[in-house]
Protein backbone atom coordinates (compact mmCIF):
# COMPACT_ATOMS: atom_id res chain seq x y z
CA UNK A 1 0.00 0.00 0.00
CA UNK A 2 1.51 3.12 -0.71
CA UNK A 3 1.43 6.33 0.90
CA UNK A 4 -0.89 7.93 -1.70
CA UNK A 5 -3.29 5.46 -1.86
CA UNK A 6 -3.21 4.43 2.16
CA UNK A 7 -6.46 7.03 2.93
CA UNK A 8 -8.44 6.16 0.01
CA UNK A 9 -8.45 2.56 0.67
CA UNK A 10 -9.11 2.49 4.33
CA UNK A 11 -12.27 5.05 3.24
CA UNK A 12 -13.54 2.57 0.95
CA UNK A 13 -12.94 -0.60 3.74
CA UNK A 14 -14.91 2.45 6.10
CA UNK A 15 -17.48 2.81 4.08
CA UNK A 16 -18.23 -1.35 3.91
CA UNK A 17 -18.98 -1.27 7.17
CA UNK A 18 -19.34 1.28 9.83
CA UNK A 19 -21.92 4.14 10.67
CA UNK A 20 -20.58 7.23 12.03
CA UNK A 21 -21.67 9.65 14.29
CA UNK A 22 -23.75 12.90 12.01
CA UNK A 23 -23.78 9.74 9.23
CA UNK A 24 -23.27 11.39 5.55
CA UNK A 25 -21.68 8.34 2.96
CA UNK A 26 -21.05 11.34 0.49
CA UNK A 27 -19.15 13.24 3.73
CA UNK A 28 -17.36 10.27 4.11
CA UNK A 29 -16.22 9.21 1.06
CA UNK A 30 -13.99 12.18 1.16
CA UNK A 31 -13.08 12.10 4.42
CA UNK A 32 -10.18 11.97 6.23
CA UNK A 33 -8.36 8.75 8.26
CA UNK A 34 -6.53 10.04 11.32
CA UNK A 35 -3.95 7.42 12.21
CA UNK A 36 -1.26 9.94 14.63
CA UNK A 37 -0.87 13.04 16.46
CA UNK A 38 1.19 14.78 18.74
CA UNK A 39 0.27 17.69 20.51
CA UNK A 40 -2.15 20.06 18.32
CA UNK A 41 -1.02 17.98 15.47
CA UNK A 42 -2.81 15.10 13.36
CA UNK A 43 -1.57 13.27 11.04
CA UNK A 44 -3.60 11.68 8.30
CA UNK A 45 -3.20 8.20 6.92
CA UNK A 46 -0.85 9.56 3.89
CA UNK A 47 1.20 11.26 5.80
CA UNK A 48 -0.36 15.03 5.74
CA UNK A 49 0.19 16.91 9.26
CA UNK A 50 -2.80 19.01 10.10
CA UNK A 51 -2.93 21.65 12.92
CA UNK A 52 -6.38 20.33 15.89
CA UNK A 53 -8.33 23.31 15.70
CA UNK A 54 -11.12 22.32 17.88
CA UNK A 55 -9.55 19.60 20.52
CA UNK A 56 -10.74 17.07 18.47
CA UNK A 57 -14.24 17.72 19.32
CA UNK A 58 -13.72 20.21 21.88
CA UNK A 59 -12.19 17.44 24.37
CA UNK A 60 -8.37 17.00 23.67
CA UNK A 61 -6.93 19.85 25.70
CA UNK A 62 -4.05 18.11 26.38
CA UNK A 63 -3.09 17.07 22.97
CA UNK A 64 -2.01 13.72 21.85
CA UNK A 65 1.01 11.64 22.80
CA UNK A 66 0.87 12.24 26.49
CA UNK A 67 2.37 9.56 28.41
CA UNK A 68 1.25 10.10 31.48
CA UNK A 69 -2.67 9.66 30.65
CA UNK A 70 -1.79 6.57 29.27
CA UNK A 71 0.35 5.33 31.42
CA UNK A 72 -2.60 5.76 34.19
CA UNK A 73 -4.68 3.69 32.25
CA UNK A 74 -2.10 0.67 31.67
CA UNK A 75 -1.10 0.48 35.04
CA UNK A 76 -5.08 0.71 36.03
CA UNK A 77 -5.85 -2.03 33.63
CA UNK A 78 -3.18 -4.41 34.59
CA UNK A 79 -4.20 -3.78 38.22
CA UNK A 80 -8.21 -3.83 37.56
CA UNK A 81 -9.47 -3.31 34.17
CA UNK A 82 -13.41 -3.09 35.24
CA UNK A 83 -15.30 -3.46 38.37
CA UNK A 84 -18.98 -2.67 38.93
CA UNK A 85 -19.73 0.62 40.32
CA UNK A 86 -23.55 0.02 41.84
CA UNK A 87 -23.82 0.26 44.86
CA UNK A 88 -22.08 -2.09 47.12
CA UNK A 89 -19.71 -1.82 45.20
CA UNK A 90 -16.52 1.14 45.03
CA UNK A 91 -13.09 1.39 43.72
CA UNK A 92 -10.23 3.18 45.10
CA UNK A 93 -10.06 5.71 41.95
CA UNK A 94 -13.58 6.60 41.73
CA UNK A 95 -13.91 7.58 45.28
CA UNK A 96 -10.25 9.98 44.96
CA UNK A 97 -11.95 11.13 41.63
CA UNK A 98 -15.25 12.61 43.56
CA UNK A 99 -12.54 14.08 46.55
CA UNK A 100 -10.27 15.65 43.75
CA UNK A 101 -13.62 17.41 41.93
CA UNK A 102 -15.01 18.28 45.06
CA UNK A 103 -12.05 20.34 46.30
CA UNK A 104 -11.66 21.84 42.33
CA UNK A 105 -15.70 22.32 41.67
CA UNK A 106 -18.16 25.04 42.60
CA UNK A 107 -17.56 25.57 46.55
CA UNK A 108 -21.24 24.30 47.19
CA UNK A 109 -21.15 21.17 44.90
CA UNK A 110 -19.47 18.00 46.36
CA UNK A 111 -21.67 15.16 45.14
CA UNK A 112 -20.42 13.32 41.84
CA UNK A 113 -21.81 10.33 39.74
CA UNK A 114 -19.78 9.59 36.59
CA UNK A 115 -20.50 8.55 33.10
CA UNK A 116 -19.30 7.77 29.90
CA UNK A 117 -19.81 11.37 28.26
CA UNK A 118 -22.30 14.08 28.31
CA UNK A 119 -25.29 12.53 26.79
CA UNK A 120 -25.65 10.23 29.49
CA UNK A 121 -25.01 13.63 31.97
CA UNK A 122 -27.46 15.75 30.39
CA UNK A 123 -29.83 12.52 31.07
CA UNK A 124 -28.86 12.10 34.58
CA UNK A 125 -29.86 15.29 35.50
CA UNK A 126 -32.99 15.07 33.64
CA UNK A 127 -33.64 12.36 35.64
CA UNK A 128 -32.44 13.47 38.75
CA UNK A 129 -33.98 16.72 38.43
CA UNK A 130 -37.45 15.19 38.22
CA UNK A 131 -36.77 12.62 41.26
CA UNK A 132 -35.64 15.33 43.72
CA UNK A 133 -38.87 17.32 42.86
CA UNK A 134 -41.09 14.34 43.39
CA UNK A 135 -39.20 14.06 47.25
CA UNK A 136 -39.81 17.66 47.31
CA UNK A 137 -43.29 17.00 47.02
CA UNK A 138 -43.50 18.89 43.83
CA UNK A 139 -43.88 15.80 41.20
CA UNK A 140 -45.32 17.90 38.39
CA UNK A 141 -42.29 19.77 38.29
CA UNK A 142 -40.69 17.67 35.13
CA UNK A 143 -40.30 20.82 32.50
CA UNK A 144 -36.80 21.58 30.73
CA UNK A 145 -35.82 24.74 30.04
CA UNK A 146 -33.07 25.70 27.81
CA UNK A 147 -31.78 27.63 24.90
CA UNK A 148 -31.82 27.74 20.95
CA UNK A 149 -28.18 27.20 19.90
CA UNK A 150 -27.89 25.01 22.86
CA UNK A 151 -25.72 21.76 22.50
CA UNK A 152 -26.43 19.07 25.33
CA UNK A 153 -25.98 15.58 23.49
CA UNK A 154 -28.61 13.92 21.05
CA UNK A 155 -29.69 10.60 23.25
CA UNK A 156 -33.29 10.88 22.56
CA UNK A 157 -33.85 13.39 25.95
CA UNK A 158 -30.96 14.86 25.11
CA UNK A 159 -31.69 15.66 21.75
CA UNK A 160 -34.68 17.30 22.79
CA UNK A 161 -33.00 20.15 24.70
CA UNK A 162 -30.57 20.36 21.96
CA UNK A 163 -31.84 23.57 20.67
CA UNK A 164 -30.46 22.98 16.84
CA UNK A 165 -33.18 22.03 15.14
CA UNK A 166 -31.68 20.37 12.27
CA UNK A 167 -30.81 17.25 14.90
CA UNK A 168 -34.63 17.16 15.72
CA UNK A 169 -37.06 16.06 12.30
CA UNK A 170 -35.86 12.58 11.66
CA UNK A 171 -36.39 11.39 15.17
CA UNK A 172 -39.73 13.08 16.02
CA UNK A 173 -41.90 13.22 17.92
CA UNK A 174 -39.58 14.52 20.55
CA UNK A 175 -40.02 13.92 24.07
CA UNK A 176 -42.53 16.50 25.49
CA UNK A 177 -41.65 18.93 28.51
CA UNK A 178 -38.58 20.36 26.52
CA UNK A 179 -38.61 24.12 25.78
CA UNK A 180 -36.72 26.49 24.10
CA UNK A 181 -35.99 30.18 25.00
CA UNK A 182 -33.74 32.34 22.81
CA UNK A 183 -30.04 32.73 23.06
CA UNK A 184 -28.72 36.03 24.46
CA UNK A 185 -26.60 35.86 21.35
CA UNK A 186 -24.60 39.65 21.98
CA UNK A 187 -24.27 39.56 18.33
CA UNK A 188 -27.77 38.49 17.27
CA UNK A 189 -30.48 38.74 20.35
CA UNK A 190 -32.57 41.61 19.57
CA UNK A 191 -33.47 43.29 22.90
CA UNK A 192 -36.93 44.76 22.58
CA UNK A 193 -37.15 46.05 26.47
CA UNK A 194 -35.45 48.83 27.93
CA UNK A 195 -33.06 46.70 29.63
CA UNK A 196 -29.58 45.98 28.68
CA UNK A 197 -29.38 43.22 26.03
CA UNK A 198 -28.04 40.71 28.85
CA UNK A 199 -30.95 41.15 31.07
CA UNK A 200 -33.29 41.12 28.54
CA UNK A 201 -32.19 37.95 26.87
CA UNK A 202 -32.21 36.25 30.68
CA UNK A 203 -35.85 37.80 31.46
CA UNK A 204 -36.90 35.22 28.35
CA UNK A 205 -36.20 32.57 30.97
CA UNK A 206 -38.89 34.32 33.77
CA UNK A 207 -41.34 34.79 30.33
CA UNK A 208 -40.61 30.83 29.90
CA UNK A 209 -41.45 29.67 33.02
CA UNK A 210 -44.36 31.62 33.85
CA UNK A 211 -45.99 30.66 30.73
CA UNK A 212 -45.56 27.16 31.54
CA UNK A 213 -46.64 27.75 35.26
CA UNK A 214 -43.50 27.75 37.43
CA UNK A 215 -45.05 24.54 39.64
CA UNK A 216 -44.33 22.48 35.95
CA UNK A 217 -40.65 23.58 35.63
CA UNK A 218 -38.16 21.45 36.97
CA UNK A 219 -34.97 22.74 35.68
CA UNK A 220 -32.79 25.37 33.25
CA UNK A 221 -29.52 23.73 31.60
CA UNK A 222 -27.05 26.47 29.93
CA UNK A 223 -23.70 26.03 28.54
CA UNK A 224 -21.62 29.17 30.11
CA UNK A 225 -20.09 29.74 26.57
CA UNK A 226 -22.44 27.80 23.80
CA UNK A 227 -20.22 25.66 22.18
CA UNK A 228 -21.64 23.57 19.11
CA UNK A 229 -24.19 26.32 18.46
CA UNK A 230 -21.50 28.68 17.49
CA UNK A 231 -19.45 30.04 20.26
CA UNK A 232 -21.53 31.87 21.74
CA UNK A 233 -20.42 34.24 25.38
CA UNK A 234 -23.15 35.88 26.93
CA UNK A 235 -23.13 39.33 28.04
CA UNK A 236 -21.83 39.76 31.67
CA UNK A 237 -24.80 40.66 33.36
CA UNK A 238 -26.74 37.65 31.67
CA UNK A 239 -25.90 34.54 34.48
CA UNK A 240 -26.64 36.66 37.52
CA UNK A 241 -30.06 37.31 36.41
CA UNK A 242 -30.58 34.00 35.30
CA UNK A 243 -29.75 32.43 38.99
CA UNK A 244 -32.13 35.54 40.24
CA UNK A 245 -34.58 33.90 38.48
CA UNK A 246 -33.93 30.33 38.85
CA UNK A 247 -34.02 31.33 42.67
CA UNK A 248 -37.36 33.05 42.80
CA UNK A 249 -39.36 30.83 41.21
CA UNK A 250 -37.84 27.43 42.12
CA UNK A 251 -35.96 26.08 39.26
CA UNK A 252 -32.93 23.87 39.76
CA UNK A 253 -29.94 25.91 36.98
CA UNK A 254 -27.81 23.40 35.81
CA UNK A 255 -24.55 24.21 33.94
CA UNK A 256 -23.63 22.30 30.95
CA UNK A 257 -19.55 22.42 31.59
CA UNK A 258 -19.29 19.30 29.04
CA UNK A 259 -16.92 22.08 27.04
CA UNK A 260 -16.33 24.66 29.39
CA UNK A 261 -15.28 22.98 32.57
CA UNK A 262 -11.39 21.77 32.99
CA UNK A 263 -9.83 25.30 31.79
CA UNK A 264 -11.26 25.77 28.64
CA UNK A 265 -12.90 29.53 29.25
CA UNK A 266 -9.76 30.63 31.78
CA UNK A 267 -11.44 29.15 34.41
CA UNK A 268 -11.76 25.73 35.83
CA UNK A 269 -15.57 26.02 35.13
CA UNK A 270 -17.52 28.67 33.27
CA UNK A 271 -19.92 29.97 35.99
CA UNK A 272 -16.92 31.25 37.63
CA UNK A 273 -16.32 34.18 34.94
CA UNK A 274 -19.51 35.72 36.79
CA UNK A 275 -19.48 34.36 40.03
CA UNK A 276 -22.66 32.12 39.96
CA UNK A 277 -23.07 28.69 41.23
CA UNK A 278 -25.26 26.34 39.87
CA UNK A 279 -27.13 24.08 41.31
CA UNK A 280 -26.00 21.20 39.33
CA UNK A 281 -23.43 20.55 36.35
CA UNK A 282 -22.35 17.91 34.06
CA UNK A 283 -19.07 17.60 32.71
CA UNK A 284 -17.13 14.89 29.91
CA UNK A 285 -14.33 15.92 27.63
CA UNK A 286 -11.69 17.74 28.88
CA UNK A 287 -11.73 15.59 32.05
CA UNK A 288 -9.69 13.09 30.01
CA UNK A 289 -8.40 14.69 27.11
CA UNK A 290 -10.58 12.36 25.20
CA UNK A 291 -7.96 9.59 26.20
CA UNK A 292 -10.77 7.68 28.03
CA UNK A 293 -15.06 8.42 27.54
CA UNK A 294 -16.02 9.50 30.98
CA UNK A 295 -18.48 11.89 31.95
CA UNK A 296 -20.69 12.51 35.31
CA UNK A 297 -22.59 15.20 37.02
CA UNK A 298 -22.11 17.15 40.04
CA UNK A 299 -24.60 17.94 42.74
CA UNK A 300 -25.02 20.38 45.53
CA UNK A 301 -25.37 19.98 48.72
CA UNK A 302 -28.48 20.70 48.92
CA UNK A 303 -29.95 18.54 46.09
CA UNK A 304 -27.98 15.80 47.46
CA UNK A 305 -28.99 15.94 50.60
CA UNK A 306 -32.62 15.36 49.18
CA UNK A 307 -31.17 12.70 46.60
CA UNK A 308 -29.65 10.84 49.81
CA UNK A 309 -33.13 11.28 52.31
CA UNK A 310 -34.70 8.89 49.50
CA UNK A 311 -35.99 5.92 51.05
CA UNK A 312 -36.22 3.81 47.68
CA UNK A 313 -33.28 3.06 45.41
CA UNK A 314 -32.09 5.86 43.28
CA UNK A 315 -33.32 3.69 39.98
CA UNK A 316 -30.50 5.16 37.75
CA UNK A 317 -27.18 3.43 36.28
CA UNK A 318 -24.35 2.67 33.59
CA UNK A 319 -22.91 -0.60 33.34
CA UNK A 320 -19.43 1.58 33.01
CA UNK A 321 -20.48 4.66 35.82
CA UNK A 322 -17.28 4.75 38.32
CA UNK A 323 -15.62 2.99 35.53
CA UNK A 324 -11.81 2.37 37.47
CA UNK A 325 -9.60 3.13 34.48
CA UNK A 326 -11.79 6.35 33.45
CA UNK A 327 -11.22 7.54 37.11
CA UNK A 328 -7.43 6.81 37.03
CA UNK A 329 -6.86 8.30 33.15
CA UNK A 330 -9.08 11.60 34.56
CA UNK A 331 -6.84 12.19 37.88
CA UNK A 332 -3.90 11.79 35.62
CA UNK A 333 -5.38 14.87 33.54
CA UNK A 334 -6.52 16.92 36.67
CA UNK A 335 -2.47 16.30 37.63
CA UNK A 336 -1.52 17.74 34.06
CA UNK A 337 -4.25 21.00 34.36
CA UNK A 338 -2.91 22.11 37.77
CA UNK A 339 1.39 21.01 36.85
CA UNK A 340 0.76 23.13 33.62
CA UNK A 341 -1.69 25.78 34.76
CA UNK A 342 -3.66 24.93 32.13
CA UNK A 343 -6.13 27.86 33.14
CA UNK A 344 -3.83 29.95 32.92
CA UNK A 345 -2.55 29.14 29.28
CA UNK A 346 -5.92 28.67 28.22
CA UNK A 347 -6.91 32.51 29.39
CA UNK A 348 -3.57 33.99 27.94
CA UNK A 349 -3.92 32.12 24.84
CA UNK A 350 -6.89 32.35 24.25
CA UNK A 351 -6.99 36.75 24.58
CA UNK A 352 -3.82 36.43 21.88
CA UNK A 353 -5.94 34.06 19.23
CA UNK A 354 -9.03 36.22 19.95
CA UNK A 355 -6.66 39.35 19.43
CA UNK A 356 -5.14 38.21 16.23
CA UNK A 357 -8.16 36.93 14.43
CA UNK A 358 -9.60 40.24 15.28
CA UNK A 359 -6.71 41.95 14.01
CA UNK A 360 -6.48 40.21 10.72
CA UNK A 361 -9.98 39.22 10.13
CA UNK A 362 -12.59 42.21 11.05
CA UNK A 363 -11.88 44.40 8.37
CA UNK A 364 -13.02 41.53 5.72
CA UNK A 365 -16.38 42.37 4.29
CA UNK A 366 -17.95 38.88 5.02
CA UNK A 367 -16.47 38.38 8.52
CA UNK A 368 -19.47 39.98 10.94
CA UNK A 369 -18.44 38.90 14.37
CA UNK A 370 -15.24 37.37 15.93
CA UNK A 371 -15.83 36.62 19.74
CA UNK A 372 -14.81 34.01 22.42
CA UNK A 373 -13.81 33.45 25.77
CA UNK A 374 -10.78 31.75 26.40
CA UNK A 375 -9.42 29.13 24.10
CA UNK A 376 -12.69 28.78 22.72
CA UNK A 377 -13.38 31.44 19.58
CA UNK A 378 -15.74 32.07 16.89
CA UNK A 379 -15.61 33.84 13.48
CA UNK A 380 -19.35 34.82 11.98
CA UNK A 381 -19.33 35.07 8.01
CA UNK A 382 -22.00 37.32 6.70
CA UNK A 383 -23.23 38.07 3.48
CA UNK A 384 -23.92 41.61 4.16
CA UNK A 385 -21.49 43.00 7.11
CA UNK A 386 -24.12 46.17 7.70
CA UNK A 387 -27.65 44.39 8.10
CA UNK A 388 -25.57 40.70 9.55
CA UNK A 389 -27.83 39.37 6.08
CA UNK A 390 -26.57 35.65 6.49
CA UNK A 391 -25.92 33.66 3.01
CA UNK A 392 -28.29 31.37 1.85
CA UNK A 393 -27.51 27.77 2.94
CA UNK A 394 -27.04 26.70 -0.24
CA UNK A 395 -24.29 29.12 -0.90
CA UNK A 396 -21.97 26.30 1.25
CA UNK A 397 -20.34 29.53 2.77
CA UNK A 398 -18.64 27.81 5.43
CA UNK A 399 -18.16 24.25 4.59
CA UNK A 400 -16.07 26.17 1.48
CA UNK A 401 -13.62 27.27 4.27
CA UNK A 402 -13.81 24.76 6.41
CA UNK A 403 -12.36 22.98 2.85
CA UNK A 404 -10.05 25.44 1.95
CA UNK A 405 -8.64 25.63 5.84
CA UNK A 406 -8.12 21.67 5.14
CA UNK A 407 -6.38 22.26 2.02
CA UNK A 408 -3.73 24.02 4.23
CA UNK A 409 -3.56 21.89 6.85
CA UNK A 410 -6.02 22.95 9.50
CA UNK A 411 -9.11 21.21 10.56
CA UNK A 412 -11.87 21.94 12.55
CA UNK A 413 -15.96 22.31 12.56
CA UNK A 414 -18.50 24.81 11.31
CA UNK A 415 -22.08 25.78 12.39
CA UNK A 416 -23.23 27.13 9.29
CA UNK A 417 -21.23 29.94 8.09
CA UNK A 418 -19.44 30.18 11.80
CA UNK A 419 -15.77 28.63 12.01
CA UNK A 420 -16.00 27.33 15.29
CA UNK A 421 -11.72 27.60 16.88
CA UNK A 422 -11.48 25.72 20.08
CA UNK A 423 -7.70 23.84 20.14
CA UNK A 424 -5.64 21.98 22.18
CA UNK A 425 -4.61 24.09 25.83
CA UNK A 426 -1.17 23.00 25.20
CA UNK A 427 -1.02 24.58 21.17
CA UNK A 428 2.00 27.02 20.89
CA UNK A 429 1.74 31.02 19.75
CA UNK A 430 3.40 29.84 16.68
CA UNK A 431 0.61 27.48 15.90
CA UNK A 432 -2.03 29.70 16.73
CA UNK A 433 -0.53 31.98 14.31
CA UNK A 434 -0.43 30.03 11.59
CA UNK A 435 -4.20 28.69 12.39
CA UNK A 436 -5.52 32.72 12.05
CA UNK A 437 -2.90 33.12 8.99
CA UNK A 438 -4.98 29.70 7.29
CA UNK A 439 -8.01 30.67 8.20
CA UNK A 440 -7.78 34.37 6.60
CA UNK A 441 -6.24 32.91 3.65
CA UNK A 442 -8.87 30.46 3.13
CA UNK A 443 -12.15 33.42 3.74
CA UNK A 444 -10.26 35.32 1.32
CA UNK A 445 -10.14 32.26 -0.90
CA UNK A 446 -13.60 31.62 -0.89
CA UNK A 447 -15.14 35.06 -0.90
CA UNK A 448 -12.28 37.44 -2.28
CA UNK A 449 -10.44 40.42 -0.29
């Protein structure tokens, strides 16, 4: 097999047999076989090095080729590759795991169950939401609130807070009890109150719930910065109201930290940015680089002290929740976040990318908004810069750079016409550089100078 001809045939062996995640055969057939990385570098299987612009998918923080996450899981899985975690059953990792996130997480949150990613999270919660209302005495409080442009997995439940529609219509009818409020979207949310735009796009929330009848809502999930939906940092006067209003009419706020938490924003979790505390959050990703899928959820005290006053089983589980070599791989990574100030790096580096695809991309005529928060950024392409006029989907706006970026060796994802930026903590100035020097050459590419 030679080099050239290594990618195309393990495509066509691909395309024999497996379904992939967002499944699209024509996608696929000219796809791309990772088979190596190191650090914020892939490497294709003929040989083609391509700069990690998004983690992965927003998960590899660390990069690839560390040692020391994998080393944690071979020496877990020659000591104990699997053990139940029901209860009755523990295992030394798990149990340092929950110790280690409860001395890192919000101060009042020090209850943790884990899972295998944030699907499963954004279920548990669903799930757990509704049980502690029913102990509350409040069982017809089962309603989920949360946002269009919100990303928070596509299980079936999950899929139905998603709020992108385009991962709804094959799979309907969705679940009822999920709604949607708008985003606060600084570039997009049209305030029509005389509030500022942050306060107006939280009051949507109080408008939400009171429409529904606040003794029906049993929750609000929000991503600190959406993710998936575009990159998307609220205004900072947006969380604050929304806890005010979480508080006064009873609704548990759970953060969605499946991105954000782990360093991502500058922070170990998102919340932090504004100083609000949620009353739950669910986290995957970034806890193990990717190396290993783990997720979970983390509870406050005071939910958990409800969960715990149960006198019936808690009926929820994962054959692979507590999973021992998940734990181990993840306390390896917390090591690596606090050794290499990962928050740190992620806030520094992430003001210089924002800085220098601001500086070379917001004179273009097409490029409406670049924003972000931390290592996580976003460029908007716009047909018309003056009214934000998007192009029309069939225009292919942004899958055309997302190409053209590929051509030149970066890859990453795109929500529409927005190129979504989001890479590895540990990627150096120099690569960042060359990631906003691509990325302008590639816009200018596709829709001139």
């Amino acid at each position: 097999m030679t080099a050239n001809s290594a990618q195309s045939q393990f495509l066509a062996r691909d395309q024999r047999h497996l379904i992939h995640p967002l499944h699209n055969p024509a996608a696929q057939k000219n796809g791309v076989v990772w088979v190596s990385g190191k650090g914020a570098v892939l490497v294709d299987a003929n040989g083609k090095e391509y700069l990690d612009g998004l983690s992965g998918l927003w998960c590899n923080s660390a990069g690839n080729g560390r040692e020391e996450l994998a080393r944690a899981a071979y020496d877990q899985m020659q000591t104990m590759g699997y053990a139940s975690g029901y209860a009755g059953s523990s295992n030394p990792g798990a149990i340092e795991l929950a110790e280690r996130l409860a001395e890192l997480a919000y101060p009042s949150i020090n209850h943790f169950y884990f899972t295998s990613g944030g699907g499963e999270a954004s279920d548990s919660n669903f799930k757990t939401a509704r049980y502690y209302w029913k102990l509350m005495g409040k069982p017809q409080k089962t309603k989920v609130i949360s946002r269009i442009w919100g990303y928070h997995g596509v299980t079936l439940a999950a899929m139905c807070a998603t709020g992108i529609s385009s991962y709804w219509p094959m799979f309907e009818p969705r679940v009822p009890g999920f709604i949607h409020i708008p985003s606060p979207y600084p570039y997009r949310y049209a305030a029509t109150e005389g509030d500022s735009q942050g306060i107006a796009a939280a009051n949507e929330l109080e408008k939400a719930i009171l429409k529904e009848d606040p003794d029906t809502v049993a929750m609000f999930i929000a991503e600190p910065v959406q993710g998936a939906g575009g990159v998307i940092p609220p205004q900072d006067d947006y969380f604050p109201r929304i806890r005010e209003i979480c508080d006064r009419y009873d609704v548990l706020l759970v953060a969605d930290e499946v991105i954000t938490g782990f360093s991502r924003t500058g922070k170990m979790f998102g919340l932090e940015h504004w100083g609000v505390e949620p009353d739950m959050f669910q986290f995957a990703k970034a806890i193990t680089s990717g190396y290993f899928p783990l997720g979970g959820v983390g509870l406050s005290d005071k939910v958990a002290e409800v969960i715990n006053s149960g006198e019936q089983v808690w009926m929820h589980a994962y054959t692979y929740s507590s999973h021992p070599v998940g734990c181990r791989v993840a306390l390896a990574m917390l090591d690596i976040i606090e050794k290499e100030d990962f928050v740190g790096q992620a806030e520094e580096k992430g003001r210089y990318l924002l800085n220098a695809l601001g500086a070379a991309l917001s004179d273009h005529p097409h490029v409406g908004d670049v924003r972000g928060l931390g290592l996580m950024c976003g460029v908007e392409i716009v047909k018309d810069k003056q009214t934000k006029e998007e192009f029309d989907a069939g225009d292919k706006v942004g899958i055309r750079v997302h190409s053209a970026c590929a051509e030149r060796g970066l890859f990453s994802r795109v929500r529409g016409d927005v190129f979504c930026l989001a890479p590895p903590i540990v990627t150096s100035h120099a690569q960042l550089d060359r990631i906003v020097e691509i990325l302008h050459e590639s816009i200018v590419e596709v829709l001139g100078d």
